[in-house]
PDB file of N, CA and C in Angstrom:
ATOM      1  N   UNK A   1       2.140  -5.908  -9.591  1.00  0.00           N
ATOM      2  CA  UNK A   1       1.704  -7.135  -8.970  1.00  0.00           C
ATOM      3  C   UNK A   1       0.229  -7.345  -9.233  1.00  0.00           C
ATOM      4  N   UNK A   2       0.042  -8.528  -9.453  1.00  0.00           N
ATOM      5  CA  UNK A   2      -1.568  -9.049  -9.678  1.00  0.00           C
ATOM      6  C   UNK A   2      -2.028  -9.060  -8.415  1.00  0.00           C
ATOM      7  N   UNK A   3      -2.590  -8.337  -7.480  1.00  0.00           N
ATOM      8  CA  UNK A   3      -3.444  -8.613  -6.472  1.00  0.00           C
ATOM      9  C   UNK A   3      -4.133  -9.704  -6.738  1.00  0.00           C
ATOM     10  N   UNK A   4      -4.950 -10.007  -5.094  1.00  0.00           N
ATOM     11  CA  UNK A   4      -5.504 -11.462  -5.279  1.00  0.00           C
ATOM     12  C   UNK A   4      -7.241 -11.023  -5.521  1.00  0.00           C
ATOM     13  N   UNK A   5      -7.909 -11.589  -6.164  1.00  0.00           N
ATOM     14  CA  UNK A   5      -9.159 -11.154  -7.224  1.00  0.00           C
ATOM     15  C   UNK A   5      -9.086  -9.753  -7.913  1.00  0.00           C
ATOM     16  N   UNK A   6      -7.512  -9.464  -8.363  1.00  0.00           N
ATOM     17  CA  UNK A   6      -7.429  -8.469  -9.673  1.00  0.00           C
ATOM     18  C   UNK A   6      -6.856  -9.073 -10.963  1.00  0.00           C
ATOM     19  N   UNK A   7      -7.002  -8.664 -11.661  1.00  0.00           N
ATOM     20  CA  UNK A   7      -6.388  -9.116 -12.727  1.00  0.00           C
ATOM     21  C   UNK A   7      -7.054 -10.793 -13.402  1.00  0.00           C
ATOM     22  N   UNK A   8      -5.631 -11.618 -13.445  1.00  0.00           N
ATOM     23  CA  UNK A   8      -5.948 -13.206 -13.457  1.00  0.00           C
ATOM     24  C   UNK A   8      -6.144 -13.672 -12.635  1.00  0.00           C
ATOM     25  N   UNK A   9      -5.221 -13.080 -10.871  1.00  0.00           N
ATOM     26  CA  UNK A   9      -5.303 -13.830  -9.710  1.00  0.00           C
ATOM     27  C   UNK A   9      -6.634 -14.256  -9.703  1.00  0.00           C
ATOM     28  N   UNK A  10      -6.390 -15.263  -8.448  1.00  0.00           N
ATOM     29  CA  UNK A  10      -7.854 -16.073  -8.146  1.00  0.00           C
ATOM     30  C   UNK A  10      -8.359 -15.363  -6.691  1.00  0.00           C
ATOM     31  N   UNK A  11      -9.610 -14.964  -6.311  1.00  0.00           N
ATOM     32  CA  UNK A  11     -10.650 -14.560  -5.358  1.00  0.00           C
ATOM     33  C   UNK A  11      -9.516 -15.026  -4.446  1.00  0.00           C
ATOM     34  N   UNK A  12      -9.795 -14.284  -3.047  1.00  0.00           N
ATOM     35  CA  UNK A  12      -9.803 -14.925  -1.549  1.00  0.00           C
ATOM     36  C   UNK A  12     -10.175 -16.153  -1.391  1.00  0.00           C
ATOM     37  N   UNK A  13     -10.106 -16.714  -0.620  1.00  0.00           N
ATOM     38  CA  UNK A  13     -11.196 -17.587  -0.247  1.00  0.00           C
ATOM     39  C   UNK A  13     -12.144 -16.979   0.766  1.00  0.00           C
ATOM     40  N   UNK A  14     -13.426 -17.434   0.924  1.00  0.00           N
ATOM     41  CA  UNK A  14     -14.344 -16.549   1.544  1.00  0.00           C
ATOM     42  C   UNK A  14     -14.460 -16.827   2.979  1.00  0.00           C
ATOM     43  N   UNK A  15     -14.310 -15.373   3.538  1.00  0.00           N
ATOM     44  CA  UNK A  15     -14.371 -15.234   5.196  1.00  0.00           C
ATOM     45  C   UNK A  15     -12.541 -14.678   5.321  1.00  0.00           C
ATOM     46  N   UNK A  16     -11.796 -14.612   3.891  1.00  0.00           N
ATOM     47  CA  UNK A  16     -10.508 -14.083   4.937  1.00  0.00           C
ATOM     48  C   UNK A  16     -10.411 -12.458   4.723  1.00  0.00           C
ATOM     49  N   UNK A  17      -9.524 -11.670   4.883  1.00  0.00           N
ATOM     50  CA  UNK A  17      -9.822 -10.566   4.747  1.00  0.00           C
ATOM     51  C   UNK A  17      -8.973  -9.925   3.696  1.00  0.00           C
ATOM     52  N   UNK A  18      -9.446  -8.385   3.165  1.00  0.00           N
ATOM     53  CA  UNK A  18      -8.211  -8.482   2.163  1.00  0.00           C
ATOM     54  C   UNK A  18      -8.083  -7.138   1.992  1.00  0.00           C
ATOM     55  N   UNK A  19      -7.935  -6.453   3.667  1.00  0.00           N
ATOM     56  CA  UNK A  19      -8.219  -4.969   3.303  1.00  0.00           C
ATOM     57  C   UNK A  19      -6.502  -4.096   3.132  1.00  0.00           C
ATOM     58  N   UNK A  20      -6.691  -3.336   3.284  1.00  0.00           N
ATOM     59  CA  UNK A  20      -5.407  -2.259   2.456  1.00  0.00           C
ATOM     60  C   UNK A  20      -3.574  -3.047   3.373  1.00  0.00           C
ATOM     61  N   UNK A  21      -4.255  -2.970   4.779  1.00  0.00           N
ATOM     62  CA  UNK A  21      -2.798  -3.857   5.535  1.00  0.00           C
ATOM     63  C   UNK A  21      -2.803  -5.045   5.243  1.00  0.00           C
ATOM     64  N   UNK A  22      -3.560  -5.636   4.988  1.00  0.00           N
ATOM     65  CA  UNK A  22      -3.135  -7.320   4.466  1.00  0.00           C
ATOM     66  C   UNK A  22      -2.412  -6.904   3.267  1.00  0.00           C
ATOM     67  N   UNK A  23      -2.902  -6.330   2.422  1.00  0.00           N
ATOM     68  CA  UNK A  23      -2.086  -6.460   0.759  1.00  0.00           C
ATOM     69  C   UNK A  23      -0.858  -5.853   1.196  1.00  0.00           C
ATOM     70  N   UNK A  24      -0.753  -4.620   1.723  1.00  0.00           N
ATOM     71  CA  UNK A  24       0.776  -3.883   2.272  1.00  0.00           C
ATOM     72  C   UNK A  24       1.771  -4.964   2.204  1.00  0.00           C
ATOM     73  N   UNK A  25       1.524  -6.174   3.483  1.00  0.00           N
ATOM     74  CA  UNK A  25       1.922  -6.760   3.355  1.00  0.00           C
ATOM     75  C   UNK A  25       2.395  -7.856   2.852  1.00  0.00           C
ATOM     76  N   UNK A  26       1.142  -8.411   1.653  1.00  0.00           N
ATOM     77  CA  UNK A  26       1.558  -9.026   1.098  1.00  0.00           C
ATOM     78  C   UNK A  26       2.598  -8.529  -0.087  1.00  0.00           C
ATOM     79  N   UNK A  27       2.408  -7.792  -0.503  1.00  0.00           N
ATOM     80  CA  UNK A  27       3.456  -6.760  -1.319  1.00  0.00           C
ATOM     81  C   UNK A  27       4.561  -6.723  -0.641  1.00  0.00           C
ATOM     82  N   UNK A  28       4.983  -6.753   0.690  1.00  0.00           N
ATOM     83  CA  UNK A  28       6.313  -6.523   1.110  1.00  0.00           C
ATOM     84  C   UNK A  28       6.957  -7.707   1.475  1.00  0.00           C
ATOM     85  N   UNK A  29       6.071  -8.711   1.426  1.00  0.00           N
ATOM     86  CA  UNK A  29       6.754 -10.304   1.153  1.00  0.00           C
ATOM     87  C   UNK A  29       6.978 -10.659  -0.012  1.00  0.00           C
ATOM     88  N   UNK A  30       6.486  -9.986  -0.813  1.00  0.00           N
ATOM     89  CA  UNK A  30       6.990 -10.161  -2.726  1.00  0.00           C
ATOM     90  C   UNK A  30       8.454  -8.997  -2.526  1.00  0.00           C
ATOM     91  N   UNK A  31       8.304  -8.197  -2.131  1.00  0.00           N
ATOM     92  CA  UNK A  31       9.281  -7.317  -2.227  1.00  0.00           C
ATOM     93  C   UNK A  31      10.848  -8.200  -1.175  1.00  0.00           C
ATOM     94  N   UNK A  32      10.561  -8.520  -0.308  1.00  0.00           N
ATOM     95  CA  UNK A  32      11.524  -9.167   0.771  1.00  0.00           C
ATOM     96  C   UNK A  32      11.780 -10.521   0.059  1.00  0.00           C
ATOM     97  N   UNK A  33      11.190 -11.360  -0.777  1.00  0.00           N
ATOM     98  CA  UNK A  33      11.405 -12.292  -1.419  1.00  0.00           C
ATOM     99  C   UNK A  33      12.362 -12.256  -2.797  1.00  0.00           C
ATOM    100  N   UNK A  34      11.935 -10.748  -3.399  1.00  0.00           N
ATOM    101  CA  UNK A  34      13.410 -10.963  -4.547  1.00  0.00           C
ATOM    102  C   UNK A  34      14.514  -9.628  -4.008  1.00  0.00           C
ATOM    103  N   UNK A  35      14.208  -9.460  -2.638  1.00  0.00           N
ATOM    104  CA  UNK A  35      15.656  -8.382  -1.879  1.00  0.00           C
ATOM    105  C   UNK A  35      15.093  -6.804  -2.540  1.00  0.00           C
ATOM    106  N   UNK A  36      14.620  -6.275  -3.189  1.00  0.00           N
ATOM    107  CA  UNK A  36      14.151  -5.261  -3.715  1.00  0.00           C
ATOM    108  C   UNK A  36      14.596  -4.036  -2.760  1.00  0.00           C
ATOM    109  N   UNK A  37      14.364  -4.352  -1.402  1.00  0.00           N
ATOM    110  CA  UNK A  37      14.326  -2.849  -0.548  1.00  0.00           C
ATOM    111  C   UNK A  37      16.104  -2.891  -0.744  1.00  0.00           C
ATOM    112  N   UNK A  38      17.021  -3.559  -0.606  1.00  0.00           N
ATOM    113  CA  UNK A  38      18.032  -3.151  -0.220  1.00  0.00           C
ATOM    114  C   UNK A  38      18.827  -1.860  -1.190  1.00  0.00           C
ATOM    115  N   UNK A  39      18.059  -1.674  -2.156  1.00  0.00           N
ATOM    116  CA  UNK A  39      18.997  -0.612  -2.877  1.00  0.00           C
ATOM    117  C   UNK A  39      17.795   0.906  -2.738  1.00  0.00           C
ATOM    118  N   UNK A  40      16.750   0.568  -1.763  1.00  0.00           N
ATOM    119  CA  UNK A  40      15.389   1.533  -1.698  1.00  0.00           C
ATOM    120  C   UNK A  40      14.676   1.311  -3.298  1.00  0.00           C
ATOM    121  N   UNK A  41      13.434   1.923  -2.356  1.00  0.00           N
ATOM    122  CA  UNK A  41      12.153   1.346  -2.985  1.00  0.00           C
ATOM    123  C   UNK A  41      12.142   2.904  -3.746  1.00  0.00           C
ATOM    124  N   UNK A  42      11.372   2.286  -4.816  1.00  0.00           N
ATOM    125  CA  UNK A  42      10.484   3.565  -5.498  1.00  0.00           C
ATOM    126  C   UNK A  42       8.922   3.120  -5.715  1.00  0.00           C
ATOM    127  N   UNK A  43       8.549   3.625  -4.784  1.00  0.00           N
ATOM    128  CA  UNK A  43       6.888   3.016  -4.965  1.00  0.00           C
ATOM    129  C   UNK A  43       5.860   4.178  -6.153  1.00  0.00           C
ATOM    130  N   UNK A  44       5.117   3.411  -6.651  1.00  0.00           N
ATOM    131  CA  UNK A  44       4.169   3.944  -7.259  1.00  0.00           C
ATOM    132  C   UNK A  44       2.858   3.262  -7.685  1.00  0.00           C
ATOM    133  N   UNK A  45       1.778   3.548  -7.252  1.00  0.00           N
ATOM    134  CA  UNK A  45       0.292   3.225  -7.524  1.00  0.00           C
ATOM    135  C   UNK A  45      -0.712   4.435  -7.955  1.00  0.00           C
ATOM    136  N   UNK A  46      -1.954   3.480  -8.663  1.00  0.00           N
ATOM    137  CA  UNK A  46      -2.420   4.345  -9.102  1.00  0.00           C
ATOM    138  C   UNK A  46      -3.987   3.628  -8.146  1.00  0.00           C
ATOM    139  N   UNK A  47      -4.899   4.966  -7.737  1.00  0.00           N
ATOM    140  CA  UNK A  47      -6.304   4.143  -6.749  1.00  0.00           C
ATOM    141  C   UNK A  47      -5.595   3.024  -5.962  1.00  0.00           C
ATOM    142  N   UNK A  48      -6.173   1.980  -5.807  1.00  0.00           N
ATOM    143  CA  UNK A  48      -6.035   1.482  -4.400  1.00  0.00           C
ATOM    144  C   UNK A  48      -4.373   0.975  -4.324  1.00  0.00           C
ATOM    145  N   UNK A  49      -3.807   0.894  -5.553  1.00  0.00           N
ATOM    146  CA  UNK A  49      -2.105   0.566  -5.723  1.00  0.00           C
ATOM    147  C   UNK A  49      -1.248   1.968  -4.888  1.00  0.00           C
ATOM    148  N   UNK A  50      -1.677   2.976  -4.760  1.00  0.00           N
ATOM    149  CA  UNK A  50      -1.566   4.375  -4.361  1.00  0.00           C
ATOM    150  C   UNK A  50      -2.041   3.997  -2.613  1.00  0.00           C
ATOM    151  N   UNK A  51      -2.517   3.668  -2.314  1.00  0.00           N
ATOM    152  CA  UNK A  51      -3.202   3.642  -1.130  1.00  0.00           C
ATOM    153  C   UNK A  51      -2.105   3.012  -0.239  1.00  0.00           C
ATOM    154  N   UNK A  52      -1.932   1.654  -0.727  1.00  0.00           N
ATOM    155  CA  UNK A  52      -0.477   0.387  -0.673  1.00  0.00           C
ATOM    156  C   UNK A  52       0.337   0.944  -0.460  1.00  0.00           C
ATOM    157  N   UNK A  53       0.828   1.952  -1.175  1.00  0.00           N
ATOM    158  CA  UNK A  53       2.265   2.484  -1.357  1.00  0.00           C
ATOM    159  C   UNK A  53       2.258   3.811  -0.528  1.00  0.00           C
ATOM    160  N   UNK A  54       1.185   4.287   0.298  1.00  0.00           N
ATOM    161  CA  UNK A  54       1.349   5.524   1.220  1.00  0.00           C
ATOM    162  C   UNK A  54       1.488   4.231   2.232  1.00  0.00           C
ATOM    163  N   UNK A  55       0.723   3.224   2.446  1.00  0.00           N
ATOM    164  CA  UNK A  55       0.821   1.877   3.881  1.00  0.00           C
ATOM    165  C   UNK A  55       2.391   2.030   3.960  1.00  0.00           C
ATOM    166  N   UNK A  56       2.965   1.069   2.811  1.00  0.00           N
ATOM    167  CA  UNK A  56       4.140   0.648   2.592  1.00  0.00           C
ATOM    168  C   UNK A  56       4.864   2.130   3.348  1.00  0.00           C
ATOM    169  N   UNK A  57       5.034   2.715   2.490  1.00  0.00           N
ATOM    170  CA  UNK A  57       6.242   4.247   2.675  1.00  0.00           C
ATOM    171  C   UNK A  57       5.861   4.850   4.453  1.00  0.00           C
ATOM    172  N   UNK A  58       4.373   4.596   4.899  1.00  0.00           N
ATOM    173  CA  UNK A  58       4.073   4.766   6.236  1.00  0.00           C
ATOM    174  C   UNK A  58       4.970   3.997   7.375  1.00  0.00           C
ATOM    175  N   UNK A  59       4.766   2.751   7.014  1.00  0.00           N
ATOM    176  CA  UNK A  59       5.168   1.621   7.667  1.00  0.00           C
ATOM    177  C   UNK A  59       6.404   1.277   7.963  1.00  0.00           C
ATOM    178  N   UNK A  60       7.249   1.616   6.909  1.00  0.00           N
ATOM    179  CA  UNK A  60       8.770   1.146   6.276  1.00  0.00           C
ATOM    180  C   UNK A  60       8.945   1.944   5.819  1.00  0.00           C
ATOM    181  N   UNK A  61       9.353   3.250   6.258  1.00  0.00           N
ATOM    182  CA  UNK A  61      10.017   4.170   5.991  1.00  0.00           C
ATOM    183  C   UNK A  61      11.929   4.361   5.555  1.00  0.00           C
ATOM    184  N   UNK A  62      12.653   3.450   6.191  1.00  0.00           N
ATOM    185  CA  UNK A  62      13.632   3.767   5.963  1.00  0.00           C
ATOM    186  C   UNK A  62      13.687   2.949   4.624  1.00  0.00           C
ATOM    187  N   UNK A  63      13.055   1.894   3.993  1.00  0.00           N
ATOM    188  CA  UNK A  63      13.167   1.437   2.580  1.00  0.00           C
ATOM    189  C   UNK A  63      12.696   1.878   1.496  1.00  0.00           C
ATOM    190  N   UNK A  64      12.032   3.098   1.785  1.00  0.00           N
ATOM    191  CA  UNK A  64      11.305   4.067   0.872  1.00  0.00           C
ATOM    192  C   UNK A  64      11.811   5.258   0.367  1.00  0.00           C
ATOM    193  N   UNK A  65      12.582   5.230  -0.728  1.00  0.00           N
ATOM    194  CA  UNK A  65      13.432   6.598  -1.481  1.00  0.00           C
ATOM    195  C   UNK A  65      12.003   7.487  -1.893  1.00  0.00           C
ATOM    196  N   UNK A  66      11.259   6.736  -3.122  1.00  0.00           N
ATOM    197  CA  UNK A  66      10.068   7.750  -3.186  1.00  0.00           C
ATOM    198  C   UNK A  66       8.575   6.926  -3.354  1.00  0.00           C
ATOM    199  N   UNK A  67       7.596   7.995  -3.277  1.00  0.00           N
ATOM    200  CA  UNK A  67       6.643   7.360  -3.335  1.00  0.00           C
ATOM    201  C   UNK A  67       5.877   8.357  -4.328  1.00  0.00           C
ATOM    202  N   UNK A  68       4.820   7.737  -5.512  1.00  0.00           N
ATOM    203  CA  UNK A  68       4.627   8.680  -6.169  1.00  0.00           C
ATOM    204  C   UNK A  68       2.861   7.712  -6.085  1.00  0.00           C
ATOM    205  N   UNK A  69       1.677   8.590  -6.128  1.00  0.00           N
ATOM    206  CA  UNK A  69       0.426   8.399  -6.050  1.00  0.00           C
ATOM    207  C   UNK A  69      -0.304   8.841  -7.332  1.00  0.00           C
ATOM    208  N   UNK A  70      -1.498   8.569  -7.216  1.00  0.00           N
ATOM    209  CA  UNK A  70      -2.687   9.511  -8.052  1.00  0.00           C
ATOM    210  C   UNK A  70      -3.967   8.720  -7.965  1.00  0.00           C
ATOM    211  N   UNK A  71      -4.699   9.371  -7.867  1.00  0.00           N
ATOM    212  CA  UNK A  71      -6.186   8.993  -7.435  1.00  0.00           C
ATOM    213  C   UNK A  71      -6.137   7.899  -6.187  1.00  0.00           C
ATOM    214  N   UNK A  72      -5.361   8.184  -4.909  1.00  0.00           N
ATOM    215  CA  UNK A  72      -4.903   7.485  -4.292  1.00  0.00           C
ATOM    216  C   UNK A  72      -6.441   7.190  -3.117  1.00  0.00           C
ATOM    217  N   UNK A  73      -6.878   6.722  -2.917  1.00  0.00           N
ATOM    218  CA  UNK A  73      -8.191   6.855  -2.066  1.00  0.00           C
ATOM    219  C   UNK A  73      -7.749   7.712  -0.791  1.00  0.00           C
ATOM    220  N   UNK A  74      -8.861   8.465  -0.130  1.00  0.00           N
ATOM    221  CA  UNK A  74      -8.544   9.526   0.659  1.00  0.00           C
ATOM    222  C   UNK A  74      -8.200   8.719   2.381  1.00  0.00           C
ATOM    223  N   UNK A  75      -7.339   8.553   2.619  1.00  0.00           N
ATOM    224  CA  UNK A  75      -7.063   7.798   3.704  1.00  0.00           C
ATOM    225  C   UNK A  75      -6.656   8.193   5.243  1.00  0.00           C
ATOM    226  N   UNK A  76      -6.449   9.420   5.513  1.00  0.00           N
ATOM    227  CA  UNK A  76      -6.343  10.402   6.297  1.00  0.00           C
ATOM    228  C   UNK A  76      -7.637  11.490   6.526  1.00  0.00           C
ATOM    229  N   UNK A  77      -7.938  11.886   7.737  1.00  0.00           N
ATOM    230  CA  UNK A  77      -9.358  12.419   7.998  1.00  0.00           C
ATOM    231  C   UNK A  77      -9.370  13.791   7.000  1.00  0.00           C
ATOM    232  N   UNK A  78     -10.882  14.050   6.593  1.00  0.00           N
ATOM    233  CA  UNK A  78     -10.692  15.377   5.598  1.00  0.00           C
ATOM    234  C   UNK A  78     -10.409  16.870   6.172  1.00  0.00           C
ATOM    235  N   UNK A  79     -10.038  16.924   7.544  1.00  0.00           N
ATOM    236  CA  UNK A  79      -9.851  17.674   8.231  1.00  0.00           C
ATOM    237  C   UNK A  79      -8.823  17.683   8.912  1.00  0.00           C
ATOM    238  N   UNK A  80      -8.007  18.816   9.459  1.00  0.00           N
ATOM    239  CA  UNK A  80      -6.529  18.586   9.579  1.00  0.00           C
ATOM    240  C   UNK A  80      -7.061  18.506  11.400  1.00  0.00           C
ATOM    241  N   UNK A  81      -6.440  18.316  12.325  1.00  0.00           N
ATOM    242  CA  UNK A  81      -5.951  17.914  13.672  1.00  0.00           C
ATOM    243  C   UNK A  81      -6.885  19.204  14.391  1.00  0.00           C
ATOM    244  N   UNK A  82      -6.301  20.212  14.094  1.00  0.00           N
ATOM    245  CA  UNK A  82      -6.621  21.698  14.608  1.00  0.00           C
ATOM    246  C   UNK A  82      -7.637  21.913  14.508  1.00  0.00           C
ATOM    247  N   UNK A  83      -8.466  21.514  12.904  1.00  0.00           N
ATOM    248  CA  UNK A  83     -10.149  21.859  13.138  1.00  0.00           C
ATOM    249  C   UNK A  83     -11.226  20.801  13.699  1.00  0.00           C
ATOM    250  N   UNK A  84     -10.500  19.254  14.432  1.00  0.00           N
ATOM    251  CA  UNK A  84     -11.194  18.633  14.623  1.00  0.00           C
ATOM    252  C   UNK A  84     -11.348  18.872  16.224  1.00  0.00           C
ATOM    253  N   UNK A  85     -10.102  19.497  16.851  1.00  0.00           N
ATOM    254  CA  UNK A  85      -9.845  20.095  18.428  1.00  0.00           C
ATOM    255  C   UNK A  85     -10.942  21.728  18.820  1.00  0.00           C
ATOM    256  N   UNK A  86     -11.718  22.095  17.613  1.00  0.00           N
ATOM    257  CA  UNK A  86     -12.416  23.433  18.106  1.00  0.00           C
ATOM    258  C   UNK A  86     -13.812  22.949  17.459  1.00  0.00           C
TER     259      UNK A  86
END
């Protein structure tokens, strides 16, 4: 998918927002528009397309067979639960 100011798409318009849950979703209205989830998803991105597709597979889990990443931006704290409690 051409994100909106990637590729050819055209910019936002200025003042709306266009952070990682807006695109999620706009991706899952492209996806709900040609039926895609009903046979499960196979997601894959690469950097911020990777980021989308941990949202997506987070979010909507039961439409998600797999999800495959790389250089996915770090989106979870760099520290696990346990060392942030001591």
């Amino acid at each position: 998918m051409d994100l909106a100011g990637h590729g050819k798409s055209s910019h936002r318009p200025l003042g709306s927002s266009g952070d990682g849950s807006i695109i999620a979703f706009e991706v899952m209205r492209v996806i709900d528009h040609f039926g895609l989830h009903q046979s499960g998803l196979n997601l894959m991105g690469h950097s911020m397309g990777g980021g989308i597709s941990i949202m997506i597979s987070g979010a909507f889990p039961k439409i998600v067979r797999k999800c495959l990443t790389f250089d996915a931006p770090a989106m979870f704290p760099r520290y696990g639960l346990q060392e942030q409690l001591h």
